[in-house]
Protein backbone atom coordinates (compact mmCIF):
# COMPACT_ATOMS: atom_id res chain seq x y z
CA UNK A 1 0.00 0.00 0.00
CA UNK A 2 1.37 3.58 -0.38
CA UNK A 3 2.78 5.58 2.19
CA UNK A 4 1.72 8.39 4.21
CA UNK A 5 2.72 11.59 1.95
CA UNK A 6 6.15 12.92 3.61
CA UNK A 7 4.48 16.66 4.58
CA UNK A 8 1.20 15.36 5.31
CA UNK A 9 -0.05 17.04 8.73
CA UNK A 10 1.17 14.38 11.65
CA UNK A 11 -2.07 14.05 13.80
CA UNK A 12 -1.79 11.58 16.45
CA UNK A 13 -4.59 9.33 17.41
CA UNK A 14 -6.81 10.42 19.62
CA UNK A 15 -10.51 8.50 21.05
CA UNK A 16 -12.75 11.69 21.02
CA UNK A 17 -15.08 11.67 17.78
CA UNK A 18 -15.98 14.97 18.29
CA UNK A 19 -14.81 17.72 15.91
CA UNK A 20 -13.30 21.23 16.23
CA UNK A 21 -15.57 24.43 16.92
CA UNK A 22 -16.68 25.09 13.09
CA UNK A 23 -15.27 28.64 13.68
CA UNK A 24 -12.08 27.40 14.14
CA UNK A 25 -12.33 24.66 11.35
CA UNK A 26 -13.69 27.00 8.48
CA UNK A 27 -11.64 29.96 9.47
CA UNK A 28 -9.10 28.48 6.45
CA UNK A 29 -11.64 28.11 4.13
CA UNK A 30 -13.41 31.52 4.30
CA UNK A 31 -10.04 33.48 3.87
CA UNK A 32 -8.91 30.99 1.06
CA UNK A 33 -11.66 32.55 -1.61
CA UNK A 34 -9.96 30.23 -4.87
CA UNK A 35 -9.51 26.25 -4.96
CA UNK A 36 -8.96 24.17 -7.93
CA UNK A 37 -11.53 21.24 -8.30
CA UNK A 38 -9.62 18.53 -10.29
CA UNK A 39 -11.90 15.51 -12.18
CA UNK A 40 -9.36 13.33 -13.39
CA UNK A 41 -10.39 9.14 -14.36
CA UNK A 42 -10.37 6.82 -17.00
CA UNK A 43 -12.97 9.13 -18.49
CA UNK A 44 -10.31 11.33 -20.00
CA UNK A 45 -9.13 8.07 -22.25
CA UNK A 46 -12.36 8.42 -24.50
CA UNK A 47 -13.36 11.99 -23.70
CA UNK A 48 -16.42 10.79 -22.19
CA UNK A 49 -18.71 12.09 -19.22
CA UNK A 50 -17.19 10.52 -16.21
CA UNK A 51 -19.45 7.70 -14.82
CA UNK A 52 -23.19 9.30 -16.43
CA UNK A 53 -22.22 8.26 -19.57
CA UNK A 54 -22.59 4.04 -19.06
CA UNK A 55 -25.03 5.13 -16.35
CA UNK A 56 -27.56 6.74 -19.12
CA UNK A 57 -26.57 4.03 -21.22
CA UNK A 58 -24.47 6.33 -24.08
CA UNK A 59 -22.43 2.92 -23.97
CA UNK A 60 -22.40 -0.18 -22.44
CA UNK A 61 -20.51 -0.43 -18.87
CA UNK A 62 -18.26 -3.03 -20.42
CA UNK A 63 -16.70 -0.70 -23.25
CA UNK A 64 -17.20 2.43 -20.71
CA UNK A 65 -14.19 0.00 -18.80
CA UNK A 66 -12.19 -0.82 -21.56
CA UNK A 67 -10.88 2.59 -20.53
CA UNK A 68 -8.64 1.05 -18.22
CA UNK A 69 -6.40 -0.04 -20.67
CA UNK A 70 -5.75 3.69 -22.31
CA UNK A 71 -5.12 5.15 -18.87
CA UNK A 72 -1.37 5.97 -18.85
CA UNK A 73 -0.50 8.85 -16.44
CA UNK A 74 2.89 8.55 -18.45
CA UNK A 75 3.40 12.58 -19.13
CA UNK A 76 2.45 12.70 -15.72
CA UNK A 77 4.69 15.80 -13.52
CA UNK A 78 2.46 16.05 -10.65
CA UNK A 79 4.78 18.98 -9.19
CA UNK A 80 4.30 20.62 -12.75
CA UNK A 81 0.40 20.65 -12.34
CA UNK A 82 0.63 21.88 -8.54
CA UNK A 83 2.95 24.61 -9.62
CA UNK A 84 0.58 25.97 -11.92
CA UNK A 85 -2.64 25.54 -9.69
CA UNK A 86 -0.45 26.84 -6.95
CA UNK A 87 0.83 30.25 -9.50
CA UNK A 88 -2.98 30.81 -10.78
CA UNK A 89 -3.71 31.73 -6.72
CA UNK A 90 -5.57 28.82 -5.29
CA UNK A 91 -5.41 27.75 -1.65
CA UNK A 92 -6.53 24.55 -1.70
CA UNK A 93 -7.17 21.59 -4.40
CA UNK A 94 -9.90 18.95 -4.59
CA UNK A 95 -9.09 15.60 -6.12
CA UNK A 96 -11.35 12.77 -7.38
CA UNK A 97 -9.85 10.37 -5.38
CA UNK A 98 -12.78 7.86 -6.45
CA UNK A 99 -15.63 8.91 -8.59
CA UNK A 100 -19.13 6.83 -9.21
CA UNK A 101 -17.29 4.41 -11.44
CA UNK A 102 -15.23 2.93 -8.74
CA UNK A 103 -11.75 3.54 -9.96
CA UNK A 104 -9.80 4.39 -7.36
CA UNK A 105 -6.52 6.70 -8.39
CA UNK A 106 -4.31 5.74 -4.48
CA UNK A 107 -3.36 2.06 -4.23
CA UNK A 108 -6.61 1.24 -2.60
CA UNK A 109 -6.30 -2.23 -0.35
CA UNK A 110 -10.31 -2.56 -0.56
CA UNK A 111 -10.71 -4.03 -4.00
CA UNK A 112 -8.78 -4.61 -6.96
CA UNK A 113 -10.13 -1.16 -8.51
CA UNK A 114 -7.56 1.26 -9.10
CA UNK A 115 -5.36 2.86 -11.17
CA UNK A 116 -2.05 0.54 -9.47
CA UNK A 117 -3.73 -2.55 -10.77
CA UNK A 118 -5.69 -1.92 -13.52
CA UNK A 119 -4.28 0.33 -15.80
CA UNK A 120 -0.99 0.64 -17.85
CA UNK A 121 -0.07 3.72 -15.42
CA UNK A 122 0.08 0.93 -13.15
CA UNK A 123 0.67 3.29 -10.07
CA UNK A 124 -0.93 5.53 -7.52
CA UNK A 125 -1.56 8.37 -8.49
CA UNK A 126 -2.82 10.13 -6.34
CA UNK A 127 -0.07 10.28 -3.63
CA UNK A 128 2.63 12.00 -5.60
CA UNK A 129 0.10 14.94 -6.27
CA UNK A 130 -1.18 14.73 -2.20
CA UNK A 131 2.83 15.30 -1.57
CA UNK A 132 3.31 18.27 -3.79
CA UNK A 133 -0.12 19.74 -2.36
CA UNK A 134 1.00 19.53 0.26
CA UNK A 135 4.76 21.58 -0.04
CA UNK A 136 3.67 24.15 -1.43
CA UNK A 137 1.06 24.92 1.54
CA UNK A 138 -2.29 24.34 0.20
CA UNK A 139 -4.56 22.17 1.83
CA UNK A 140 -6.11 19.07 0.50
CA UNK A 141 -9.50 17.90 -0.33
CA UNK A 142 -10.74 14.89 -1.04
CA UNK A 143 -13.82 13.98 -3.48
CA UNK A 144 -15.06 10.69 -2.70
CA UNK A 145 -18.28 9.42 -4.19
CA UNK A 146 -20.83 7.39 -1.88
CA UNK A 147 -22.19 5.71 -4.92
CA UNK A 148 -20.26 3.31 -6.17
CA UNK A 149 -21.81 1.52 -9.74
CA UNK A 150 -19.78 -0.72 -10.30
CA UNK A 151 -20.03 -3.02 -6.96
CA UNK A 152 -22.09 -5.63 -7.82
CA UNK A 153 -24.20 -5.15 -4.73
CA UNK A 154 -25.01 -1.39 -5.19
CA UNK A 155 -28.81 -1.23 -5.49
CA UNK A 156 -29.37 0.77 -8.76
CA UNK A 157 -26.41 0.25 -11.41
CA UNK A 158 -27.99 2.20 -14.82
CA UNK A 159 -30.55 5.11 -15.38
CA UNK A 160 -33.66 2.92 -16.47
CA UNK A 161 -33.74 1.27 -13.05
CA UNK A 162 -34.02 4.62 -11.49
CA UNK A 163 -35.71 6.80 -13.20
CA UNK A 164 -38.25 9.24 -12.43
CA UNK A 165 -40.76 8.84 -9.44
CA UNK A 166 -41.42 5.68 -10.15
CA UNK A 167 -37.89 3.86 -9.58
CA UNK A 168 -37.32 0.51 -10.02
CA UNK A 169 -34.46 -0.79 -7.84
CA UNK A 170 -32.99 -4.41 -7.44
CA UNK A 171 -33.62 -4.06 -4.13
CA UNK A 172 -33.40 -1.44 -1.39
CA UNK A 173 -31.45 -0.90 1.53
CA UNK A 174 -34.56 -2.36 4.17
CA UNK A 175 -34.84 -5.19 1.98
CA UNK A 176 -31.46 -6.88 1.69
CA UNK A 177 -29.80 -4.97 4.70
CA UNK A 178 -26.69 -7.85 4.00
CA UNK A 179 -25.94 -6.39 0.60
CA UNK A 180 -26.29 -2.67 1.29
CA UNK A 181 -23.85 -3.56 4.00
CA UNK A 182 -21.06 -5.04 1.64
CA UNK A 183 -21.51 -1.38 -0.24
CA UNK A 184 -20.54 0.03 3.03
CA UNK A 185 -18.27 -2.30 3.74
CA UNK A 186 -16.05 -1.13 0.89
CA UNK A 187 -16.97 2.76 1.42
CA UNK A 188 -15.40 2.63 5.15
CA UNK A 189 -12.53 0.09 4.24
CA UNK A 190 -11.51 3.24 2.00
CA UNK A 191 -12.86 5.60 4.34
CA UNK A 192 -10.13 4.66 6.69
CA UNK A 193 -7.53 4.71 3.76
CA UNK A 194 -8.01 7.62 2.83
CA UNK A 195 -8.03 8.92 6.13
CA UNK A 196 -4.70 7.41 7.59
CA UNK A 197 -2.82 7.80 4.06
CA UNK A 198 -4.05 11.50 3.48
CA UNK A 199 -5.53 13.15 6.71
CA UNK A 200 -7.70 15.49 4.25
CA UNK A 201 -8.43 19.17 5.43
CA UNK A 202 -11.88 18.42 3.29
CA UNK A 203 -14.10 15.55 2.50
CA UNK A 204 -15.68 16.39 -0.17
CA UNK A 205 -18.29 13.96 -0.67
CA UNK A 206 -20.82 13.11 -3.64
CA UNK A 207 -23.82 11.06 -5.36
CA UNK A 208 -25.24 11.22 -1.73
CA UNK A 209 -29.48 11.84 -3.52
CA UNK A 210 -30.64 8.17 -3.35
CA UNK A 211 -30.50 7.66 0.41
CA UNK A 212 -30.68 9.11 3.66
CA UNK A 213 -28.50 9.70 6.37
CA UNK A 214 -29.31 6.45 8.13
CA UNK A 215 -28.74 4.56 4.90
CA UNK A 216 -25.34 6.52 4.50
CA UNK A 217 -24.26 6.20 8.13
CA UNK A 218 -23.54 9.68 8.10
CA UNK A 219 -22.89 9.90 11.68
CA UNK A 220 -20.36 6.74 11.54
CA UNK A 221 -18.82 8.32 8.49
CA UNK A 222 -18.27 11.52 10.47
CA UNK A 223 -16.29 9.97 13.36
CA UNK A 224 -14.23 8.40 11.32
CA UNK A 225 -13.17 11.68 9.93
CA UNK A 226 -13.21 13.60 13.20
CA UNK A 227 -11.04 10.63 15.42
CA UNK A 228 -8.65 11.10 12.60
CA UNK A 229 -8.48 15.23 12.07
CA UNK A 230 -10.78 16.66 14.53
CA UNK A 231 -9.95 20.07 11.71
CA UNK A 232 -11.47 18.79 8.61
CA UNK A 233 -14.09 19.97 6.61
CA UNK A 234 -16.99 17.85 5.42
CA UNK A 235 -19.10 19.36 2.40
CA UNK A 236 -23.04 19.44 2.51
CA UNK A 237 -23.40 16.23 0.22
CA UNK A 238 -23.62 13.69 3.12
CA UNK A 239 -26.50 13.70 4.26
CA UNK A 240 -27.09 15.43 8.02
CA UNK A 241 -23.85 16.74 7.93
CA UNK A 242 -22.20 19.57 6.12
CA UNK A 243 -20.37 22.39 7.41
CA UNK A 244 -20.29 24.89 4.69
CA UNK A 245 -22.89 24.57 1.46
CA UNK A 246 -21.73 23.76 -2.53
CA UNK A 247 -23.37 25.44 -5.01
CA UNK A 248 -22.85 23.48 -8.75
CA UNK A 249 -22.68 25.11 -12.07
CA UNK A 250 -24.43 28.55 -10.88
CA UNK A 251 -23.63 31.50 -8.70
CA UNK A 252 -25.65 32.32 -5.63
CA UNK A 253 -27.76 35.64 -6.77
CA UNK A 254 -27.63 36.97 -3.29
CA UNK A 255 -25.55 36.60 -0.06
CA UNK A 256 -25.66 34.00 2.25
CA UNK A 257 -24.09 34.32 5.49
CA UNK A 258 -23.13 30.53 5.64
CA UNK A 259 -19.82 29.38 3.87
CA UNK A 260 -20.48 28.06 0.58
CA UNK A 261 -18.02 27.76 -2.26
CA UNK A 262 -19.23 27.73 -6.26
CA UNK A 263 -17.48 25.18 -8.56
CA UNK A 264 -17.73 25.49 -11.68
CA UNK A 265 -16.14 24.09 -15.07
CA UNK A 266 -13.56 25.82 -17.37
CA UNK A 267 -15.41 25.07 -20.30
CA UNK A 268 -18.80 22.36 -20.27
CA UNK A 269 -17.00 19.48 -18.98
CA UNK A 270 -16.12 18.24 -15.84
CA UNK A 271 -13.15 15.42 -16.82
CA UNK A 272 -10.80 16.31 -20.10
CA UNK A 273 -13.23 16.18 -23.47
CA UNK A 274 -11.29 16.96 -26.16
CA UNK A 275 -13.92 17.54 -28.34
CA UNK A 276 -15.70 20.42 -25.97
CA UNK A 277 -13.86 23.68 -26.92
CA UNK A 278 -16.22 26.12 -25.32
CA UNK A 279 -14.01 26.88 -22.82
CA UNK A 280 -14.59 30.05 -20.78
CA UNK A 281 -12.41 33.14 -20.44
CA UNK A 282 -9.67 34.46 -18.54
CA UNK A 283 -12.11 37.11 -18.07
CA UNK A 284 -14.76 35.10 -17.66
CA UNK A 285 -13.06 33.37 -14.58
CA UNK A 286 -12.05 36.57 -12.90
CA UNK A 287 -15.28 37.52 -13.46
CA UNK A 288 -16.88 34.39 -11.44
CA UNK A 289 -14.13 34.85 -9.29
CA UNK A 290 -15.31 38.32 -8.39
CA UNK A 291 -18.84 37.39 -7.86
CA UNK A 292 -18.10 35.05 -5.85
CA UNK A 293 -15.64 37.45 -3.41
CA UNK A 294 -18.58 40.19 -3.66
CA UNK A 295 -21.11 37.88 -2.28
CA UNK A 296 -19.03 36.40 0.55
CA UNK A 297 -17.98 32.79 -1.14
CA UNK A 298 -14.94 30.49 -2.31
CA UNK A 299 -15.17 30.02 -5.89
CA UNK A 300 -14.11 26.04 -6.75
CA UNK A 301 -13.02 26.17 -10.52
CA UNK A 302 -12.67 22.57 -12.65
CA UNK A 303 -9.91 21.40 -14.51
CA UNK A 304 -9.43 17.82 -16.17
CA UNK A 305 -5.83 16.51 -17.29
CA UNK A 306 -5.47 14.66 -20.21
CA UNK A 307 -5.21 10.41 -20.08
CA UNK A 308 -1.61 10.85 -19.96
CA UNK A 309 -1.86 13.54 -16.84
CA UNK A 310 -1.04 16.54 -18.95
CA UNK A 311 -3.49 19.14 -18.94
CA UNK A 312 -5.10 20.62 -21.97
CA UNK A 313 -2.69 23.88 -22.96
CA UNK A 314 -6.16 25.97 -23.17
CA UNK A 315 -6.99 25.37 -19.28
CA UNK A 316 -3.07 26.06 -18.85
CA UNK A 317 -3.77 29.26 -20.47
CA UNK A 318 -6.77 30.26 -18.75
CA UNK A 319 -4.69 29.07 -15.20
CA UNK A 320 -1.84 31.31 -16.18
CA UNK A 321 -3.83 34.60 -16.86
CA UNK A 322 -5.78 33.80 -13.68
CA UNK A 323 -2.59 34.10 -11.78
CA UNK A 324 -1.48 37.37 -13.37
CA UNK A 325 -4.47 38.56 -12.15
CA UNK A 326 -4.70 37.17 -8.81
CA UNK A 327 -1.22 37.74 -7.56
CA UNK A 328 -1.76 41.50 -8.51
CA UNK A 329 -4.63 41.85 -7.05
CA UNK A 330 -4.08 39.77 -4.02
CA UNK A 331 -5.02 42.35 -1.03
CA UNK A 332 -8.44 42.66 -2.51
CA UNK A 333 -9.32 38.84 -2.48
CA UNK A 334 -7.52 37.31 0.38
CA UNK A 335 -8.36 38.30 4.19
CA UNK A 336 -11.84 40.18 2.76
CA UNK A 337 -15.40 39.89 3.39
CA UNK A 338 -17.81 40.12 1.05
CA UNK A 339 -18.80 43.67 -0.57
CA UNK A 340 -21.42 46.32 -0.52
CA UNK A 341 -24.76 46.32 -1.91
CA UNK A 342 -25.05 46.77 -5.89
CA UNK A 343 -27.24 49.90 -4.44
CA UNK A 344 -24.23 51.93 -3.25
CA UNK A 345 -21.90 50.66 -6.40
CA UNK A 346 -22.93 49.19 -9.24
CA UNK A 347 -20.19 46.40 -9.51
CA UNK A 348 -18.47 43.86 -6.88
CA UNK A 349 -17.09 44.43 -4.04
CA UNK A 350 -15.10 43.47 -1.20
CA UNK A 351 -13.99 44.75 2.05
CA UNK A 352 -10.50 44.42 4.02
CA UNK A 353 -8.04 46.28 6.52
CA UNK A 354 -4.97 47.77 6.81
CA UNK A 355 -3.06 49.79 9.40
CA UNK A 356 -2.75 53.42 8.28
CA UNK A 357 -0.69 55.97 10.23
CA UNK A 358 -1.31 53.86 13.75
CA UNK A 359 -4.46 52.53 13.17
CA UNK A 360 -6.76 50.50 11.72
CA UNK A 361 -8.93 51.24 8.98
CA UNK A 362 -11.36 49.65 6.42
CA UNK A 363 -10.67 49.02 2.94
CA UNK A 364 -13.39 48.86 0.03
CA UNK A 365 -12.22 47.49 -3.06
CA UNK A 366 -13.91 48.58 -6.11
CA UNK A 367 -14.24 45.82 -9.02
CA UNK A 368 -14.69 47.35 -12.44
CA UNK A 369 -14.79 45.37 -15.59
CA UNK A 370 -13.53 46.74 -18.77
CA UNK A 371 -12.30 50.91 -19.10
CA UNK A 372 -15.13 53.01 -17.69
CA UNK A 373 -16.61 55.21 -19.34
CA UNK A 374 -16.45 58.53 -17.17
CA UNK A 375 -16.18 58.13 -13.26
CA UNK A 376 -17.30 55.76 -11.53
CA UNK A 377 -19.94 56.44 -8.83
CA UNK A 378 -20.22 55.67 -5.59
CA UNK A 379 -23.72 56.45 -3.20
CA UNK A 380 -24.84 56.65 0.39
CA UNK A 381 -21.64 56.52 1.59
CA UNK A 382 -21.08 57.86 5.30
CA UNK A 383 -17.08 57.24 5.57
CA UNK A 384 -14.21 60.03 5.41
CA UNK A 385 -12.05 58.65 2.75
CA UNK A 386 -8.29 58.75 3.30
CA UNK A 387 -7.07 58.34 -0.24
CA UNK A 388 -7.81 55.82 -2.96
CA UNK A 389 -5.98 54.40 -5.09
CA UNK A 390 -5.49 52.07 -8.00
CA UNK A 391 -4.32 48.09 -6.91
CA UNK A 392 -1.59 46.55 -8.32
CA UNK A 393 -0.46 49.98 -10.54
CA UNK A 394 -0.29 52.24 -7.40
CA UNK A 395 -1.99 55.67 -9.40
CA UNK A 396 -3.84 57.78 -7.15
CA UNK A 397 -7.81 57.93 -7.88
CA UNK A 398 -9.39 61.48 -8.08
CA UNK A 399 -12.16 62.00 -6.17
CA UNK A 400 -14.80 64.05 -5.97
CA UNK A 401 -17.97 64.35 -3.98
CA UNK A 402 -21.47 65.81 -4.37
CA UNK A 403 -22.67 66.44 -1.18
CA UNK A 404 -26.43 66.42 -0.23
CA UNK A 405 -27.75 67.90 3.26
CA UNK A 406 -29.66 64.89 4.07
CA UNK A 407 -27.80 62.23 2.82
CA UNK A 408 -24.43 61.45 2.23
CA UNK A 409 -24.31 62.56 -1.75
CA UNK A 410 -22.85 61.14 -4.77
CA UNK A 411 -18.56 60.44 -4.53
CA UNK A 412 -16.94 60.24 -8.10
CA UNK A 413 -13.84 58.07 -9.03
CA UNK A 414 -12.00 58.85 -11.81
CA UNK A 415 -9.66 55.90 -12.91
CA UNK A 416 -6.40 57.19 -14.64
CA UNK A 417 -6.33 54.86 -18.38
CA UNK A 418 -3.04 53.91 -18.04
CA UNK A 419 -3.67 52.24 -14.99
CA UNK A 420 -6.63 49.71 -15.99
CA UNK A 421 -5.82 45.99 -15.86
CA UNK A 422 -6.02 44.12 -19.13
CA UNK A 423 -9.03 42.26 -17.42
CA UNK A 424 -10.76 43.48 -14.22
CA UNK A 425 -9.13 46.77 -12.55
CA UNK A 426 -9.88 46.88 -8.62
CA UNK A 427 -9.95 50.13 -6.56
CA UNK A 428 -8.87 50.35 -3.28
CA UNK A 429 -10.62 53.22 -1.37
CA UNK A 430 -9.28 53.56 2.53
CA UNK A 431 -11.81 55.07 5.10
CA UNK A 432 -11.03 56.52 8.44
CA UNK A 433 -12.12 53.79 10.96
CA UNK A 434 -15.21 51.10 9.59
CA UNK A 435 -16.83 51.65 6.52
CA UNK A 436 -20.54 53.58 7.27
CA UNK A 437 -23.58 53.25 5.34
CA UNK A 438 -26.99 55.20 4.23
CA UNK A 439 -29.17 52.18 5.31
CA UNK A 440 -31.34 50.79 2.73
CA UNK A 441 -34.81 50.66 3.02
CA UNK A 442 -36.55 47.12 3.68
CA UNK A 443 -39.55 48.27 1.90
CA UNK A 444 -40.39 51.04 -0.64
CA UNK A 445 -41.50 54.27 0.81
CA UNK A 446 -45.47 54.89 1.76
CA UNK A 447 -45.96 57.09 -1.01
CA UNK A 448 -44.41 54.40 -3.64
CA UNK A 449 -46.56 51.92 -2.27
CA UNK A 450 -50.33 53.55 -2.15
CA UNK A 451 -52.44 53.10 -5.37
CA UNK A 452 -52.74 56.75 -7.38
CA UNK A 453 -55.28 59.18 -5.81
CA UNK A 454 -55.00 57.41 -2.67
CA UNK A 455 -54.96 59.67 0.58
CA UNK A 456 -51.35 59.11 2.50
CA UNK A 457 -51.75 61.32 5.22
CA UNK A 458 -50.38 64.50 3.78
């Protein structure tokens, strides 16, 4: 079996089951604001959707497997792809360690189903890229699906026995507890691998929507983690647990106080498919990036390498001019909360500190996308600015302010054009003390509200 990863954390056994305050768990997570999500199988070989495609029957399982035998890994620099993930400004990295198809990529003890013994890579792979995770300081997170369709016990193994509301199972759980409990069997054998090999800061778990959290052993599953890193995170897809919420393929439209993180694909696939090209923007990623930091959130972005573990040049692109953009902009994503409402400033936002002449004071950084077109306004706002300024170029901002005798007034940025990124350009605007706001109204005003003619009071 592999060993340990040389700079994985050394926790030493302990009895307790019980985890870490969630402050002090997800305090990591809410300041890391960028991970890389990484979907990586036999999958890549044909180009295929990983697992869904034998499970809606776009081929039979048995060819789906012959994928095995194309699985290489042998371009493989595992401390190439973590340099790059590492440069583009992530903080932490989530691995398929095992997705539905039941290939494990570590040299799993549990079955015979991995990437050591069944493919011409004839490794693990997964250890090398743990260990170079792991140097460069990011933490680790493993995705680890609860479905597994290939064991020959699991209840539901294509999409026309479980379709719709009116399913069709070969059994369920309550009706042949002894097989449902060789499925489990094999999910805590590799629980406990994983655990012991990897101590991961996050479990990120999946395929969790047929059963409950009985069925799951949710609770079993989470002292397992827990007596092994009372620290880690465990993801909102097993059910009854979940200590921060995952939002797939979309972008929350409004703030939630929770943490949550958004992943999302770099183009419409979640392994490598060579043949999908739509692949989005350096822009566009900043952009998600952004909304994500305005609205309090960890964006989670999606890359797939190649059968042969390269990755496609176009995500190394995309990775690259993330990290241009990132690194020089890296006081307005890291250590901020989320932004101001699109009511005071119609764009993201985010807010930091930063000690100024003794003392603290608050920081609002101004997202704009593309050169503006005059100045930039900014509304209701109560705070003496100290000066502003442009991040990453250093050009003051001129400012000027409108002011209104009940209410704060209108203040005016105007960027300098030779100092807007290529991309996004961010504004830093320092107050004196904590940022202070016009509140908003929670409804509209009395007179908005009554029908025309209708007697208000006046």
């Amino acid at each position: 079996m592999s060993s340990m990863p040389s700079d994985a954390p050394v926790i030493p056994p302990r009895e307790s089951t019980e985890p870490a305050p969630l402050s002090d768990r997800i305090a990591w997570f809410r300041k890391a604001k960028l991970g890389i999500f990484i979907h990586w199988g036999i999958y890549s070989v044909n180009g295929i959707d990983e697992s869904w495609s034998f499970f809606n029957q776009y081929l039979p399982r048995d060819l789906y497997m012959e994928q095995l035998r194309g699985f290489t890994a042998k371009n493989y620099d595992p401390k190439a792809l973590v340099d790059l993930i590492h440069g583009c400004g992530a903080r932490y990295v989530v691995v398929t360690t095992k997705h539905h198809d039941g290939v494990a990529l570590w040299d799993t003890q549990a079955n015979d189903l991995s990437t050591t013994k069944k493919t011409p890579a004839a490794r693990d792979v997964l250890t090398p890229l743990v260990e170079e995770i792991r140097a460069r300081g990011l933490k680790f997170g493993a995705y680890y699906s609860l479905m597994d369709w290939m064991h020959p016990d699991f209840p539901a193994l294509n999409r026309y026995q479980s379709r719709g509301g009116r399913t069709k199972w070969n059994y369920r759980p309550e009706e042949h507890p002894e097989r449902w409990d060789t499925c489990m069997q094999l999910n805590f054998k590799q629980y406990r691998e994983l655990a012991d090999l990897y101590h991961p800061d996050i479990w990120w778990f999946d395929g969790h929507w047929w059963f409950n959290e009985e069925e799951w052993r949710s609770d079993a599953t989470a002292q397992l983690i827990f007596r092994n890193h009372p620290h880690a995170l465990i993801n909102d897809r097993l059910p009854g647990k979940g200590d921060y919420k995952t939002a797939e393929q979309g972008l929350p439209l409004e703030r939630d106080p929770a943490p949550w993180e958004a992943c999302m694909t770099i183009n419409d696939s979640w392994g490598y498919q060579g043949a999908d090209t739509n692949y989005k923007s350096v822009h566009d990623v900043i952009c998600m990036l952004m909304d994500c930091l305005h609205l309090g959130g960890n964006l989670l972005l999606d890359i797939g390498p190649k059968p042969d573990g390269t990755l496609p040049q176009e995500q190394e692109q995309v990775l690259r001019g993330l990290g241009r953009w990132t690194s020089k902009h890296a006081m307005a994503i890291y250590e901020t909360r989320a932004g101001i409402d699109l009511a005071y400033f119609h764009g993201p936002s985010t807010i930091g500190t930063a000690d100024y002449l003794g003392s603290t004071h608050e920081i609002l950084y101004l997202f704009v996308s593309g050169r503006p077109n005059g100045a930039l306004r900014l509304k209701g706002f109560r705070s003496k600015i100290l000066r502003s300024w442009v991040v990453g170029h250093g050009a003051k901002v001129a400012i000027r302010q409108d002011i209104d005798h009940m209410t704060p007034g209108i203040i005016y940025l105007t960027v300098p054009e030779e100092a807007c990124d290529e991309e996004v350009t961010v504004l830093a605007v320092m107050v004196d003390g904590k940022i202070e706001l016009q509140p908003l109204r929670t409804t509209a005003p009395a007179t908005l509200l009554a029908a025309p003619g209708a007697n208000t009071g006046e």
